[in-house]
PDB file of N, CA and C in Angstrom:
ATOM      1  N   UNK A   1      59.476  14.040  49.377  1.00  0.00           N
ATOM      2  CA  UNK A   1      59.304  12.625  49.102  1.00  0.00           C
ATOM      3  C   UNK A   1      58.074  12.397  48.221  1.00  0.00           C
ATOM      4  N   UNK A   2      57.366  13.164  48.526  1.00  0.00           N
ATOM      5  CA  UNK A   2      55.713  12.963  48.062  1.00  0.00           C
ATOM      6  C   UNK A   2      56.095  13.322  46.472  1.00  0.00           C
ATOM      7  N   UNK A   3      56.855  14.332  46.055  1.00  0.00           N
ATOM      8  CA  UNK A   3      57.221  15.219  44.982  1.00  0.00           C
ATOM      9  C   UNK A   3      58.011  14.124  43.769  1.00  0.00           C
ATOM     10  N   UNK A   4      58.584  13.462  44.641  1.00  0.00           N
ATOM     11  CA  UNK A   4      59.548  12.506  43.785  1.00  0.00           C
ATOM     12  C   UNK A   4      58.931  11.159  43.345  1.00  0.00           C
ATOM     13  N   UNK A   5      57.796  10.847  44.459  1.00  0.00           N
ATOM     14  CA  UNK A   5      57.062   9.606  44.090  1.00  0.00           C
ATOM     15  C   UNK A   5      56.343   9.808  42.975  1.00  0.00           C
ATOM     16  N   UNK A   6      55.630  10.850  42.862  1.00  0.00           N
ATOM     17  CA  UNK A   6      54.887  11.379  41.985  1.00  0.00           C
ATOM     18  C   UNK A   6      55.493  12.201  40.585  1.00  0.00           C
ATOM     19  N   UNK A   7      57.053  12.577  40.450  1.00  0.00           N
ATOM     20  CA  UNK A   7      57.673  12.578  39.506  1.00  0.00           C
ATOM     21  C   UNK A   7      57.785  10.944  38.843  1.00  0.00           C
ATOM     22  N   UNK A   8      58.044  10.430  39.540  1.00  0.00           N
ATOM     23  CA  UNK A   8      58.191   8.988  39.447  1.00  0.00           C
ATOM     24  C   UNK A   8      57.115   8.119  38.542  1.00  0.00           C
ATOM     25  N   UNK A   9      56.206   8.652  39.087  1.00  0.00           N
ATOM     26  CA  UNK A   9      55.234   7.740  38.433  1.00  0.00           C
ATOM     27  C   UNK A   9      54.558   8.508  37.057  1.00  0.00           C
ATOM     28  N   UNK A  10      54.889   9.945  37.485  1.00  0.00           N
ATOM     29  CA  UNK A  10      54.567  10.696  35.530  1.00  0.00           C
ATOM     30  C   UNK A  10      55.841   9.901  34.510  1.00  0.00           C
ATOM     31  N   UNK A  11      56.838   9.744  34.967  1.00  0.00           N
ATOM     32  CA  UNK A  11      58.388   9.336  34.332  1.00  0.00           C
ATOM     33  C   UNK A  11      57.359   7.684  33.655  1.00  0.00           C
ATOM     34  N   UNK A  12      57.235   7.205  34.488  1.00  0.00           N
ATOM     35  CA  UNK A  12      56.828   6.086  34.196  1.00  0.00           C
ATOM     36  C   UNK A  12      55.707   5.969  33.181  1.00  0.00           C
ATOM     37  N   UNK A  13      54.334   6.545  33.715  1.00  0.00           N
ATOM     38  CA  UNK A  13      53.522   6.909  32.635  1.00  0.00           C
ATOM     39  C   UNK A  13      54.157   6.793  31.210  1.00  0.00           C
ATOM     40  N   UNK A  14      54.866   7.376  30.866  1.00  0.00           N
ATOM     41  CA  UNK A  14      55.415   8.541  29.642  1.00  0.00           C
ATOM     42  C   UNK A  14      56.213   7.733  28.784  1.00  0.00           C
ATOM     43  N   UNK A  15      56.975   6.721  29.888  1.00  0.00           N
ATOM     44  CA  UNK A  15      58.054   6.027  29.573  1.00  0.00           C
ATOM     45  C   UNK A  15      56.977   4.206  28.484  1.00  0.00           C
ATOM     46  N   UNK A  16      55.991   4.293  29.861  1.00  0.00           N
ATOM     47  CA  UNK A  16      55.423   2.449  29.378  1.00  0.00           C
ATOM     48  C   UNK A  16      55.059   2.286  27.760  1.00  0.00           C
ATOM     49  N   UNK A  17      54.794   3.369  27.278  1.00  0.00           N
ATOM     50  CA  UNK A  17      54.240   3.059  25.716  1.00  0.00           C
ATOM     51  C   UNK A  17      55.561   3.165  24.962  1.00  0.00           C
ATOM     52  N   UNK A  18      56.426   3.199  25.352  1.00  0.00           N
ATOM     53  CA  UNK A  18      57.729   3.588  24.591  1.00  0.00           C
ATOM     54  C   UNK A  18      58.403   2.161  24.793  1.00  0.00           C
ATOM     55  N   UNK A  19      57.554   1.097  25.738  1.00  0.00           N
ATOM     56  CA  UNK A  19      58.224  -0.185  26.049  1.00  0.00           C
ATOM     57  C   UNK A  19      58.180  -1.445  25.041  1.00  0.00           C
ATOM     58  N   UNK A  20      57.615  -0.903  24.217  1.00  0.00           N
ATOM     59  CA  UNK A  20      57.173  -1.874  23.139  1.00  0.00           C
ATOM     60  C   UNK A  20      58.491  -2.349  22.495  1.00  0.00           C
ATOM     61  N   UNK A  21      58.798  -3.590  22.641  1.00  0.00           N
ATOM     62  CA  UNK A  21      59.611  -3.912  21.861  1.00  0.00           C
ATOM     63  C   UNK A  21      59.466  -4.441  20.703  1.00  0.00           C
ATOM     64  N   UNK A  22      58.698  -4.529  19.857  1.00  0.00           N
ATOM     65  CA  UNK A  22      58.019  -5.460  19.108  1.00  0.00           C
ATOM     66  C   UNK A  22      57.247  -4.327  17.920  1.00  0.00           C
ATOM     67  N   UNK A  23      57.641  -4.002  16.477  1.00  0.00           N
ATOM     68  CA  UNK A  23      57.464  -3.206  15.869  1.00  0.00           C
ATOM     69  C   UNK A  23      56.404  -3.253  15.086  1.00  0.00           C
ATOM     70  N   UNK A  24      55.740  -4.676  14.811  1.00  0.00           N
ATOM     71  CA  UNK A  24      54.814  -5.446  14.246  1.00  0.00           C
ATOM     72  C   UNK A  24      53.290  -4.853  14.657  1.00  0.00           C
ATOM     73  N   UNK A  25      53.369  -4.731  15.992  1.00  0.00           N
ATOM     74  CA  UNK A  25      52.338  -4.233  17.599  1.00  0.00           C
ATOM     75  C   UNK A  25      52.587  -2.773  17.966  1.00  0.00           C
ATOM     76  N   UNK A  26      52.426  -1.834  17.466  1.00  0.00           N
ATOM     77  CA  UNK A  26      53.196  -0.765  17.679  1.00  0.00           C
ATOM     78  C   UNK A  26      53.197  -0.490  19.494  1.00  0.00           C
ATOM     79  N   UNK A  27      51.978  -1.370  20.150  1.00  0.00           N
ATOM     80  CA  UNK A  27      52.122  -1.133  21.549  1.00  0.00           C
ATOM     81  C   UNK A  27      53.172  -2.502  22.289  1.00  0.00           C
ATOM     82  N   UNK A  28      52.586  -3.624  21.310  1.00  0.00           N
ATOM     83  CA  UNK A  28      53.072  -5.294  21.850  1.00  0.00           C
ATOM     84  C   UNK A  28      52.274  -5.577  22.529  1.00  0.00           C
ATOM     85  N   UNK A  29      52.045  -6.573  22.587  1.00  0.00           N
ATOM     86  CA  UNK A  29      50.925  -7.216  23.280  1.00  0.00           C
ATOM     87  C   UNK A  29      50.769  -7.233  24.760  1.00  0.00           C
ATOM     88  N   UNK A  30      50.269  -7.621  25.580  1.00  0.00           N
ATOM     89  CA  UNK A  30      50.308  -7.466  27.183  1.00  0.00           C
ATOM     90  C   UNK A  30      51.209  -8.336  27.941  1.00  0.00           C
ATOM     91  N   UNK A  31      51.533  -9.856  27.241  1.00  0.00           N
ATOM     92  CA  UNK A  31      52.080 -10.458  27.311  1.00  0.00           C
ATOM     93  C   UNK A  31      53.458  -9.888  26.740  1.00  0.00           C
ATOM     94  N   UNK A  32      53.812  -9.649  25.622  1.00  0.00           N
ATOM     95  CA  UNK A  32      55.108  -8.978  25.454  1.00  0.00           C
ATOM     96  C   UNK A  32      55.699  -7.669  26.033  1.00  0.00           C
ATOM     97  N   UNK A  33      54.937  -6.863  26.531  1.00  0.00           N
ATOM     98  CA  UNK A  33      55.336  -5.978  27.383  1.00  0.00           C
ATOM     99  C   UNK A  33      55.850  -6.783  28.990  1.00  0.00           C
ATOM    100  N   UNK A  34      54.632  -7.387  29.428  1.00  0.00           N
ATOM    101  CA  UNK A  34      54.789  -8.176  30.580  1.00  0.00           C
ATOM    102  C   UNK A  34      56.736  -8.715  30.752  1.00  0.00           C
ATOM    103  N   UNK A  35      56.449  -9.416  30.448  1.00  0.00           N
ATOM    104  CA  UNK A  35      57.506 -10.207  29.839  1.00  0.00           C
ATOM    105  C   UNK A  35      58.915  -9.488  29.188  1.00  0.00           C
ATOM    106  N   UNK A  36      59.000  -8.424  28.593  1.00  0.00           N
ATOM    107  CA  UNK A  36      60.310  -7.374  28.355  1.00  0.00           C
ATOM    108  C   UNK A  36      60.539  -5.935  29.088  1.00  0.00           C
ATOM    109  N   UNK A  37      59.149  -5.666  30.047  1.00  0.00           N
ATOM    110  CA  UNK A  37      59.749  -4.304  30.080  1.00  0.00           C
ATOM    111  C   UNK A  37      60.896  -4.076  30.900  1.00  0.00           C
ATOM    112  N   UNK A  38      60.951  -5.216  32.634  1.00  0.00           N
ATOM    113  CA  UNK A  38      61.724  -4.985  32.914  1.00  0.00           C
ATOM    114  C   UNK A  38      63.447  -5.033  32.561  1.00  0.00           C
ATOM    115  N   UNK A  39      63.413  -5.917  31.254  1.00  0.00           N
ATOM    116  CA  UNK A  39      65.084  -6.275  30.594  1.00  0.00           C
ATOM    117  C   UNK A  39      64.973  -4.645  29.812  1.00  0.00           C
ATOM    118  N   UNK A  40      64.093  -4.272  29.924  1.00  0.00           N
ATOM    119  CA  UNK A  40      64.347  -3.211  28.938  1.00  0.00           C
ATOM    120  C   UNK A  40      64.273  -1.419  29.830  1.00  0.00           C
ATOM    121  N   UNK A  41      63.806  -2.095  30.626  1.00  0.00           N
ATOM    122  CA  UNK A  41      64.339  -0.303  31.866  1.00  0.00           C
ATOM    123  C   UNK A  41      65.588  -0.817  32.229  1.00  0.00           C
ATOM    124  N   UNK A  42      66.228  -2.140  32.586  1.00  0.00           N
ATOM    125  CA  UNK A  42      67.345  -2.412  33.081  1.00  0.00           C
ATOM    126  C   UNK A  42      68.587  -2.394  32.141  1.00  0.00           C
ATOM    127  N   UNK A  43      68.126  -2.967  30.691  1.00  0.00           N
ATOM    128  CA  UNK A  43      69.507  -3.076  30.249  1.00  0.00           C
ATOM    129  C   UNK A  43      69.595  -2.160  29.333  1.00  0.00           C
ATOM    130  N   UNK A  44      68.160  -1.443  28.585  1.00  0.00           N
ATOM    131  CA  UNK A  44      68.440  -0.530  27.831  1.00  0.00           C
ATOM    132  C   UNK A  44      67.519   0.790  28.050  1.00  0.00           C
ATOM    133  N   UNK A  45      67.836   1.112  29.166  1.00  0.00           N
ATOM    134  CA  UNK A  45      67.097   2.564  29.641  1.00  0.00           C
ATOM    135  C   UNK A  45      67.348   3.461  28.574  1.00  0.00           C
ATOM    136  N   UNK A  46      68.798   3.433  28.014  1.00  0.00           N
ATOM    137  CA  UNK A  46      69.469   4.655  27.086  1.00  0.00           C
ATOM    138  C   UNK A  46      68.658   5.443  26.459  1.00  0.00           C
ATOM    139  N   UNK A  47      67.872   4.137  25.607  1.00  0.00           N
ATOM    140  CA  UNK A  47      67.297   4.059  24.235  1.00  0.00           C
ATOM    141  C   UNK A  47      65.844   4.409  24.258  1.00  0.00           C
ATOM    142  N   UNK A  48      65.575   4.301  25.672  1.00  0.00           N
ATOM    143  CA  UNK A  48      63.594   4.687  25.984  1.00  0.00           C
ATOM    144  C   UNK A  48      63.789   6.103  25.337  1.00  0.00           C
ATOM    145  N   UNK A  49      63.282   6.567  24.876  1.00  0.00           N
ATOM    146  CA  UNK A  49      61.243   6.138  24.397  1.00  0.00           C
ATOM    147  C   UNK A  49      62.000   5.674  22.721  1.00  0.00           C
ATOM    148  N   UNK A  50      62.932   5.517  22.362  1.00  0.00           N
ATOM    149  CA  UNK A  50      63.030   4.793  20.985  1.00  0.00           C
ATOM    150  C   UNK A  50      62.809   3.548  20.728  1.00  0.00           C
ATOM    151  N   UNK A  51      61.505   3.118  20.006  1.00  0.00           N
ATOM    152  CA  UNK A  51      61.491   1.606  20.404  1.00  0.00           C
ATOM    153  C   UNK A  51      62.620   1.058  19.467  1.00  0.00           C
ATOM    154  N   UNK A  52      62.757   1.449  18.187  1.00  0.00           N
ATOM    155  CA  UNK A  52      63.625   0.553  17.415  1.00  0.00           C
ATOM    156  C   UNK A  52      64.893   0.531  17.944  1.00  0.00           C
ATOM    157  N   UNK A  53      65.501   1.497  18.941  1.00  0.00           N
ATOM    158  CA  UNK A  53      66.965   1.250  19.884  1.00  0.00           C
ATOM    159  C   UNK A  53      66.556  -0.009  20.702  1.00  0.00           C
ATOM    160  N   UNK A  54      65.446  -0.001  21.074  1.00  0.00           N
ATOM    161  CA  UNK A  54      65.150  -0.830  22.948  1.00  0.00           C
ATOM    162  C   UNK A  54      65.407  -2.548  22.122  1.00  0.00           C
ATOM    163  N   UNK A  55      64.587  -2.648  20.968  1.00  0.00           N
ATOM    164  CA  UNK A  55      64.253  -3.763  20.599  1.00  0.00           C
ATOM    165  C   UNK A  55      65.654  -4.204  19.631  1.00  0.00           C
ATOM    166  N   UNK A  56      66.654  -3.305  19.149  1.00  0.00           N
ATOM    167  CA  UNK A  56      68.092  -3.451  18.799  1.00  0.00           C
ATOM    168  C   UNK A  56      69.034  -3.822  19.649  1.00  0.00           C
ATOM    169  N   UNK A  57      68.284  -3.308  20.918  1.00  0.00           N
ATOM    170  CA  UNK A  57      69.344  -3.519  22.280  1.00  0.00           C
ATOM    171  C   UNK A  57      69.295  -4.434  22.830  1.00  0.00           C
ATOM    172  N   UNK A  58      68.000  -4.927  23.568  1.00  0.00           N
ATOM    173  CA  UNK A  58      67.492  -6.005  23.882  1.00  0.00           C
ATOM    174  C   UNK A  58      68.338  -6.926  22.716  1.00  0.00           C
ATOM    175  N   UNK A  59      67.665  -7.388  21.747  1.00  0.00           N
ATOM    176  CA  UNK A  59      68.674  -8.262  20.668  1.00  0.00           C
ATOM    177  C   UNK A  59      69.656  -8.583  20.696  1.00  0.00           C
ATOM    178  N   UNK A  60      70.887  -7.763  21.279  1.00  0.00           N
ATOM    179  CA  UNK A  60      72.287  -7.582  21.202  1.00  0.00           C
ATOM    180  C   UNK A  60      72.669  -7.933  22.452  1.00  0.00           C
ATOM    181  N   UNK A  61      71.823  -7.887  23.652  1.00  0.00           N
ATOM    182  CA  UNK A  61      71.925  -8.606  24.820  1.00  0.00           C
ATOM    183  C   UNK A  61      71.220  -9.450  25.088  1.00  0.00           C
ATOM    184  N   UNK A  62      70.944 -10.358  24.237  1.00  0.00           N
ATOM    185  CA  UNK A  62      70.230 -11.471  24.251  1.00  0.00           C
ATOM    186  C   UNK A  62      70.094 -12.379  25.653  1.00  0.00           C
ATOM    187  N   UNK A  63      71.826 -12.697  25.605  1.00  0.00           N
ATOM    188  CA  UNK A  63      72.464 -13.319  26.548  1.00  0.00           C
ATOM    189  C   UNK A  63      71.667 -12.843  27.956  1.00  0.00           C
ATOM    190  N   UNK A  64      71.660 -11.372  28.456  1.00  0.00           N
ATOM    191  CA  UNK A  64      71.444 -11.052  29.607  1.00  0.00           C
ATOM    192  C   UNK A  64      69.435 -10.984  29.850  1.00  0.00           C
ATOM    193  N   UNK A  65      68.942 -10.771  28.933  1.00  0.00           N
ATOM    194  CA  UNK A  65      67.988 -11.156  28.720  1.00  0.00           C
ATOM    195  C   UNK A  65      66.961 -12.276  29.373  1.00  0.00           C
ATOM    196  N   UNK A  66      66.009 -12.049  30.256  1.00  0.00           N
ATOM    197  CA  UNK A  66      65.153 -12.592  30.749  1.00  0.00           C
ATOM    198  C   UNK A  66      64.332 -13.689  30.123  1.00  0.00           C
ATOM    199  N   UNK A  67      64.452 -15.355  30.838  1.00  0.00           N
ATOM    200  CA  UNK A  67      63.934 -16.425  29.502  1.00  0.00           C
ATOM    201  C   UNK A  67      62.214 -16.167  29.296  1.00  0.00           C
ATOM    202  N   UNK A  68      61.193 -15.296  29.714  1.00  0.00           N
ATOM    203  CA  UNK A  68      60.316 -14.574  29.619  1.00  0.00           C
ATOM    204  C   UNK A  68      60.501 -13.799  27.947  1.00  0.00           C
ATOM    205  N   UNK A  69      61.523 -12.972  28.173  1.00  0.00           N
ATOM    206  CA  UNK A  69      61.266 -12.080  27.165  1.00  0.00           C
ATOM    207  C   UNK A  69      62.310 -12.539  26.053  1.00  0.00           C
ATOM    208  N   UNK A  70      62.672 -13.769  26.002  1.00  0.00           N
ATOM    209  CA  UNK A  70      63.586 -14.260  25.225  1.00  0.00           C
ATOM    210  C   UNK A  70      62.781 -15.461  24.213  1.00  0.00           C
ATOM    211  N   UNK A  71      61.441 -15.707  25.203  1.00  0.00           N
ATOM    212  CA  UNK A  71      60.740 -16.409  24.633  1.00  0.00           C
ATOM    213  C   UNK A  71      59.627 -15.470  23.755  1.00  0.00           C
ATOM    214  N   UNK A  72      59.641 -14.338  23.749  1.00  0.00           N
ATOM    215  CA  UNK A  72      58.298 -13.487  23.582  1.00  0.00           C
ATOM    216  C   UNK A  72      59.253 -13.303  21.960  1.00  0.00           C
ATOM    217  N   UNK A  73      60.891 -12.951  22.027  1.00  0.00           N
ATOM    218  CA  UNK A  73      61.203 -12.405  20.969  1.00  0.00           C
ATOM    219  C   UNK A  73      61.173 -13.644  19.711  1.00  0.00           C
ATOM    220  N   UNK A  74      61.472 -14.901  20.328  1.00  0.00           N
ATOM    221  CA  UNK A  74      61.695 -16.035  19.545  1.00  0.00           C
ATOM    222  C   UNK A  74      60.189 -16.585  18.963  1.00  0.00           C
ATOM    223  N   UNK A  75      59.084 -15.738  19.813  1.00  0.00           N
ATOM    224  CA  UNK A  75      57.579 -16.041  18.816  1.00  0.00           C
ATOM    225  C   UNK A  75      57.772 -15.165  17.795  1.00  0.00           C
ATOM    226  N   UNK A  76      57.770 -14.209  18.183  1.00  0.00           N
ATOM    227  CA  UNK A  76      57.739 -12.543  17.212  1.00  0.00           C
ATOM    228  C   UNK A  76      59.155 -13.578  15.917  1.00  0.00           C
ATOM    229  N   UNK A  77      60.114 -13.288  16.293  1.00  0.00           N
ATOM    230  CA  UNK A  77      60.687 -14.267  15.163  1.00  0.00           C
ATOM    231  C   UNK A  77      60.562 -15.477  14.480  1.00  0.00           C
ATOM    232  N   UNK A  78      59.525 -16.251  14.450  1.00  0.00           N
ATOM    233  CA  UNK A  78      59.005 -17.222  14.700  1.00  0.00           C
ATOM    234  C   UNK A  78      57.902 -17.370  12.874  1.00  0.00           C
ATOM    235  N   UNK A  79      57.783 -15.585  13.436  1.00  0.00           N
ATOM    236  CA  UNK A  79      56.170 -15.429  12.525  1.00  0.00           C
ATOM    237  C   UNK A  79      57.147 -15.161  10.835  1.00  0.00           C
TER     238      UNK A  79
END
């Protein structure tokens, strides 16, 4: 158990900088991470660590998309 929590949380490590959806920010801001990572372990795990898949994907599931991170993409489009 101890083995898996701790796989778990290197997975994670490894995975959070790859959460950036936002290509402008190569990390995204704290607020835009805040705000997308979970639509983006949920709807587009596939595509981690590729950000330009996560932030293609996210896009294309707009619809399912969290109004958090729906609002983060409509600033970023905005600019």
């Amino acid at each position: 158990m101890k083995l898996l929590k701790h796989a778990a949380l290197c997975a994670l490590a490894l995975i959070m900088p790859a959460l950036a959806v936002f290509p402008a920010h190569a990390q995204g801001t704290a607020e835009q991470r805040a705000a997308c990572q979970g639509d983006a372990m949920k709807l587009c795990s596939k595509d981690i660590p590729d950000v330009a898949r996560i932030e293609t994907c996210l896009r294309s599931r707009m619809e399912e998309v969290s109004p958090a991170c729906r609002a983060e993409f409509s600033k970023v489009d905005k600019k």
